[in-house]
PDB file of N, CA and C in Angstrom:
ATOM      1  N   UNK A   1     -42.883 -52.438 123.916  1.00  0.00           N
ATOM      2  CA  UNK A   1     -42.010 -53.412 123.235  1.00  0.00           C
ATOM      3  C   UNK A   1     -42.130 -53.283 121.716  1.00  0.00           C
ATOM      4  N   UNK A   2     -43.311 -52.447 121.349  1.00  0.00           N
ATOM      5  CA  UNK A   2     -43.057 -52.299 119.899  1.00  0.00           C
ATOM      6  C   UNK A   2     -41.774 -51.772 119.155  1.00  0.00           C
ATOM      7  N   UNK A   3     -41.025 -50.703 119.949  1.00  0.00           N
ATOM      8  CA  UNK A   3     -39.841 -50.196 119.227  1.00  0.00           C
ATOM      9  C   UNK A   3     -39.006 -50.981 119.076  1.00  0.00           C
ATOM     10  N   UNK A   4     -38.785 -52.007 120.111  1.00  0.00           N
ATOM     11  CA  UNK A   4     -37.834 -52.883 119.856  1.00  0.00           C
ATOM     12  C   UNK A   4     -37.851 -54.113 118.142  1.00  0.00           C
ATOM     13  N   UNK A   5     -39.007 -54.210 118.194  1.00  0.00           N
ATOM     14  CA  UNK A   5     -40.155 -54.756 116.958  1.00  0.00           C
ATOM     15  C   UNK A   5     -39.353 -53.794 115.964  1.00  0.00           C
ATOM     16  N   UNK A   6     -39.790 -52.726 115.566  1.00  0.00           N
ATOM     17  CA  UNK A   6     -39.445 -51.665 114.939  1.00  0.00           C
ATOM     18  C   UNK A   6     -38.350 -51.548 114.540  1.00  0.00           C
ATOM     19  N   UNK A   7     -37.086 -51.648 115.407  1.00  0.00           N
ATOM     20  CA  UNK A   7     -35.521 -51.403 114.992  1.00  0.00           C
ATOM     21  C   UNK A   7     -34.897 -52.720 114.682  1.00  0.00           C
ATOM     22  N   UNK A   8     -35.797 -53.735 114.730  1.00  0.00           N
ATOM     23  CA  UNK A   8     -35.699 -55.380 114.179  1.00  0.00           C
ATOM     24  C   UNK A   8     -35.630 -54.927 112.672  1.00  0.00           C
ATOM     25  N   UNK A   9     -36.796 -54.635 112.702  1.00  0.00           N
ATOM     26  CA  UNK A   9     -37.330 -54.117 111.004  1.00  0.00           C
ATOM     27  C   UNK A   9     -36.182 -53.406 110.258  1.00  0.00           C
ATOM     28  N   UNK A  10     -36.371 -52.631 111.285  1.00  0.00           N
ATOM     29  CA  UNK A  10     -35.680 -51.326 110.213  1.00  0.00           C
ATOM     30  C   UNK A  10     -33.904 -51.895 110.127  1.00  0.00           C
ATOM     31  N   UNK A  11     -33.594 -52.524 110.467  1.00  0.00           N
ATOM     32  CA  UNK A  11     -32.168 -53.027 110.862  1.00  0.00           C
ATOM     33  C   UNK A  11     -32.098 -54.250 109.914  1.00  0.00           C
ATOM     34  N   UNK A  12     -33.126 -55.021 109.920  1.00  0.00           N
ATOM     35  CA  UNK A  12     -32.844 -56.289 108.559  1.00  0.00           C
ATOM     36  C   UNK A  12     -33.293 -55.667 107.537  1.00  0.00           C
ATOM     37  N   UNK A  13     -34.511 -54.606 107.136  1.00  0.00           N
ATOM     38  CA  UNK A  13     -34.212 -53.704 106.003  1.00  0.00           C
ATOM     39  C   UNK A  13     -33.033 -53.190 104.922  1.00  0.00           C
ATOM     40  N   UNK A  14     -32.335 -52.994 106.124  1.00  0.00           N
ATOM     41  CA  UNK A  14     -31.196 -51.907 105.792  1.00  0.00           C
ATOM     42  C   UNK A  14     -30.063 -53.034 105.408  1.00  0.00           C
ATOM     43  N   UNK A  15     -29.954 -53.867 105.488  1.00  0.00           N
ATOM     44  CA  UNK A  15     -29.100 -55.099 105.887  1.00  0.00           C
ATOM     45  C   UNK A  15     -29.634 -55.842 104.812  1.00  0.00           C
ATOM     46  N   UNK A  16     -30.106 -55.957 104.269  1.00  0.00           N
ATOM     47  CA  UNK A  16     -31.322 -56.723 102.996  1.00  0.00           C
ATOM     48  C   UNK A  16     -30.725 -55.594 101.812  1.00  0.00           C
ATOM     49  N   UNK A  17     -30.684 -54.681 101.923  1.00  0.00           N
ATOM     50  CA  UNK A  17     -30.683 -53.392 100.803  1.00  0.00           C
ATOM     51  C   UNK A  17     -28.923 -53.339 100.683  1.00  0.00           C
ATOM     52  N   UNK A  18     -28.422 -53.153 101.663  1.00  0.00           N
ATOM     53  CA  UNK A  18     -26.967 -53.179 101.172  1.00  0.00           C
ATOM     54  C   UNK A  18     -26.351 -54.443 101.027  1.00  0.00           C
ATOM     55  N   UNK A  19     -26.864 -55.727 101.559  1.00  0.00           N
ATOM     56  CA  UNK A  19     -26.673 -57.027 100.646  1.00  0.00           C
ATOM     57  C   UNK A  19     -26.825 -57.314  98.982  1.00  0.00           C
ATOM     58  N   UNK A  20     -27.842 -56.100  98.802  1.00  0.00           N
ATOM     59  CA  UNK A  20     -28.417 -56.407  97.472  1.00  0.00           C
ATOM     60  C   UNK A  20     -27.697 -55.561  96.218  1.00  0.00           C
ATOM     61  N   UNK A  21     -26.976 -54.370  97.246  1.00  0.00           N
ATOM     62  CA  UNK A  21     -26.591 -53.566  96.327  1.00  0.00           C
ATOM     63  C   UNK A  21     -25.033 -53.900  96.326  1.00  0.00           C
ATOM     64  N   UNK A  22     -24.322 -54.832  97.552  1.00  0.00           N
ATOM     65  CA  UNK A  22     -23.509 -55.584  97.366  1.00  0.00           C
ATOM     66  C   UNK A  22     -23.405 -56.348  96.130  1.00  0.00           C
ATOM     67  N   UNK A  23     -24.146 -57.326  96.324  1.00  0.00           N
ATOM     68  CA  UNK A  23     -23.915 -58.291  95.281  1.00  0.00           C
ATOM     69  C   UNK A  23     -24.673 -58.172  93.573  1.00  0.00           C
ATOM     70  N   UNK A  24     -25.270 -57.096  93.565  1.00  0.00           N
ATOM     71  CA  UNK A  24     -25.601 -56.578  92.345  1.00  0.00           C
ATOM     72  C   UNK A  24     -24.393 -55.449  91.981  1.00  0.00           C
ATOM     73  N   UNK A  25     -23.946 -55.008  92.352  1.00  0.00           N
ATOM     74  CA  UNK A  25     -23.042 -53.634  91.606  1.00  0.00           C
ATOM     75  C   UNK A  25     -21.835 -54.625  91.781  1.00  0.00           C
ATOM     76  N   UNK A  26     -20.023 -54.184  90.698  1.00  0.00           N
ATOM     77  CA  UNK A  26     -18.835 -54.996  91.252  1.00  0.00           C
ATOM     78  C   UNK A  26     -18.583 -54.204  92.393  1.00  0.00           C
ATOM     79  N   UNK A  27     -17.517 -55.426  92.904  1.00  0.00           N
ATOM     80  CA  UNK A  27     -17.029 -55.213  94.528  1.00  0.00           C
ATOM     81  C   UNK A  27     -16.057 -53.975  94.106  1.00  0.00           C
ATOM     82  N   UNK A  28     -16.616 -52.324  94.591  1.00  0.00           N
ATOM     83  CA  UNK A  28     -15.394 -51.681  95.083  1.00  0.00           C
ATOM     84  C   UNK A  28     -14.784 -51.947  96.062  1.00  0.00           C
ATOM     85  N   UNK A  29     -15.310 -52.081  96.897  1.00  0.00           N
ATOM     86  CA  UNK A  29     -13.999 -52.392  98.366  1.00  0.00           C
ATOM     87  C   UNK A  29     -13.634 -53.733  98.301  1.00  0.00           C
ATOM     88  N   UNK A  30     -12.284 -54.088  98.532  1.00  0.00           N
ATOM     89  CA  UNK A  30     -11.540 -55.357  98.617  1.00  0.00           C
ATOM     90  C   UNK A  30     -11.040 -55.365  99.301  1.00  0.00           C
ATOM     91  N   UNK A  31     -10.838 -55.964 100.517  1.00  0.00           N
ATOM     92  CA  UNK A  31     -10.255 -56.570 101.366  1.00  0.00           C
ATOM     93  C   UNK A  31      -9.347 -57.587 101.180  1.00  0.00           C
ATOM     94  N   UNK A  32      -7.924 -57.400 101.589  1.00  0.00           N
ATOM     95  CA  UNK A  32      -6.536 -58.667 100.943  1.00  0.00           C
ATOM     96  C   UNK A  32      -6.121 -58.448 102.641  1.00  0.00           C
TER      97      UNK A  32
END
C-alpha cells in the first residue's frame, strides 16, 4: 500500500507546483 501513499505525493506535488506557477506567471491560456 505504500505506492498508493507515493502517487498521493507525487500527484499533490505536481498539482501544488503548477498552481504556483499558475498564479505567479500572467495567465497565457484563457478560456472565454
Amino acid at each position: 500500500m505504500e505506492v498508493v501513499a507515493y502517487i498521493l505525493v507525487f500527484a499533490m506535488t505536481i498539482a501544488v507546483l503548477f498552481f504556483a506557477v499558475v498564479f505567479r506567471e500572467p495567465p497565457r491560456i484563457e478560456k472565454r
